[in-house]
Protein backbone atom coordinates (compact mmCIF):
# COMPACT_ATOMS: atom_id res chain seq x y z
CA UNK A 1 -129.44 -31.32 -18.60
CA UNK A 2 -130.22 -27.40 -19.43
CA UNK A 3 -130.04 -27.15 -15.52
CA UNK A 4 -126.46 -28.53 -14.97
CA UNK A 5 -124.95 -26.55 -17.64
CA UNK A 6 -125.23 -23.60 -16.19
CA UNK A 7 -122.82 -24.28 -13.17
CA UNK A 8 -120.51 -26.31 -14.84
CA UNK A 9 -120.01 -23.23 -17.29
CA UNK A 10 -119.69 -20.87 -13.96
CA UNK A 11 -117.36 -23.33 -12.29
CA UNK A 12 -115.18 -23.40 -15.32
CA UNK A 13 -115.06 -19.64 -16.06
CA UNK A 14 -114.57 -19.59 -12.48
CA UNK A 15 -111.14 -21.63 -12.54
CA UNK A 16 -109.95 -20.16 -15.90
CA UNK A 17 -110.06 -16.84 -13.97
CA UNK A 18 -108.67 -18.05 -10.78
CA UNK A 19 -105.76 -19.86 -13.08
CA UNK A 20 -104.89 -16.34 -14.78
CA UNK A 21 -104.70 -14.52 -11.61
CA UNK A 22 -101.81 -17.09 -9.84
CA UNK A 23 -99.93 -18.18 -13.44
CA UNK A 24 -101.05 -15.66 -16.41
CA UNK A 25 -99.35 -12.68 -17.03
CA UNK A 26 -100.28 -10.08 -14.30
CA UNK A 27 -100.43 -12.88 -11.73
CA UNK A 28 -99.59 -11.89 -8.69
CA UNK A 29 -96.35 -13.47 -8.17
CA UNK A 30 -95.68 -11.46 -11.63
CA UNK A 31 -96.76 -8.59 -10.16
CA UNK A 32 -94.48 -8.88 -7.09
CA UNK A 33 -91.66 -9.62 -8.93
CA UNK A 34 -91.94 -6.49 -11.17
CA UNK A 35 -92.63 -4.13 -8.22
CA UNK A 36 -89.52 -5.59 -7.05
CA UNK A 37 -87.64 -4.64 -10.01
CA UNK A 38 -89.43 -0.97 -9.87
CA UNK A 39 -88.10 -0.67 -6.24
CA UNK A 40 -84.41 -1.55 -6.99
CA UNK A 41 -84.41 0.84 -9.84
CA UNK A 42 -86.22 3.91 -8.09
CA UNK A 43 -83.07 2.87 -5.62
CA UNK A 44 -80.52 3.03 -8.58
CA UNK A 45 -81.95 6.14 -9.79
CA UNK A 46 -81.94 8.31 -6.40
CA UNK A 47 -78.35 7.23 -6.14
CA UNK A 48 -77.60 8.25 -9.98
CA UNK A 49 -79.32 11.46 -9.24
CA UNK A 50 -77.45 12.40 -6.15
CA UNK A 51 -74.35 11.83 -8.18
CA UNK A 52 -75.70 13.93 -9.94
CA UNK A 53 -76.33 16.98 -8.19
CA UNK A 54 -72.52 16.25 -6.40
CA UNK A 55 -71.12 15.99 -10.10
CA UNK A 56 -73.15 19.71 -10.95
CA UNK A 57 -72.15 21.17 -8.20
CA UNK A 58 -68.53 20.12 -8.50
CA UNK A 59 -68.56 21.93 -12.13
CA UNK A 60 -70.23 25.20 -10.68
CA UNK A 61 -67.51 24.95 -8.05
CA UNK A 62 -64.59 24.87 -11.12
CA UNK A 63 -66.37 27.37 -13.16
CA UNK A 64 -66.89 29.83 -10.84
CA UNK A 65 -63.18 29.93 -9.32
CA UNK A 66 -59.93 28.67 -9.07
CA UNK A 67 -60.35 27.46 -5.34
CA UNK A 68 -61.65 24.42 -6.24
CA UNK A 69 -58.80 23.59 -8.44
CA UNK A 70 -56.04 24.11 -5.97
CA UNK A 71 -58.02 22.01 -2.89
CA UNK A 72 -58.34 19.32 -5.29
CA UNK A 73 -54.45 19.34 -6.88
CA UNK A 74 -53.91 19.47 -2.79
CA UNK A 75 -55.88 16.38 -2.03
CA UNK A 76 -55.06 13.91 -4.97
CA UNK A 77 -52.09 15.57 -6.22
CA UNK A 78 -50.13 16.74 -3.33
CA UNK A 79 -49.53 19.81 -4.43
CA UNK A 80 -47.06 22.47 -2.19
CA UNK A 81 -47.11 25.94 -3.04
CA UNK A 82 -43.24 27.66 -3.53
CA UNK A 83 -42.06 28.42 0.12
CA UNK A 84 -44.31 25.71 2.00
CA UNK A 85 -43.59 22.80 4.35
CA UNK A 86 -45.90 20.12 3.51
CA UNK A 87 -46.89 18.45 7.17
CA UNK A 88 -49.52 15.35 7.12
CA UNK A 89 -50.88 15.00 10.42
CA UNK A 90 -53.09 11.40 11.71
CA UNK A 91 -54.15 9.76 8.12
């Protein structure tokens, strides 16, 4: 009897191990899933960042002159300076 106890304990050890590693937490389809998740937000943070450094260098653009202020009231605002003919060309 002593004899056959022995592997039945191994076998069982065996399959409570091999059970945790497909369904218990940090299984491997668990594992996947959050590396996943740690991909797409690595992704959402280089994009955030790169905003970012656009956003930071917009506001040393504005602090440091008043060039940046007139392009932009040009662009969105269609601004004409006193004595100017406004022309669009190909948009």
């Amino acid at each position: 009897m002593g004899s056959r106890l022995i592997p039945v304990i191994l076998i069982a050890l065996l399959a409570l191990f091999h059970g945790q590693l497909w369904l218990g937490r940090g299984s491997i389809p668990n594992v996947t899933e959050l590396q996943q998740k740690l991909d797409a937000q690595k992704a959402a943070n280089l994009l955030a960042s790169q905003t970012n450094q656009r956003l930071a260098a917009e506001v040393r653009d504005l602090q440091e002159g008043l060039e940046m202020v007139e392009e932009k009231a040009r662009l969105e605002l269609g601004m004409v300076k006193p004595n100017e003919i406004y022309v669009q060309v190909g948009r």
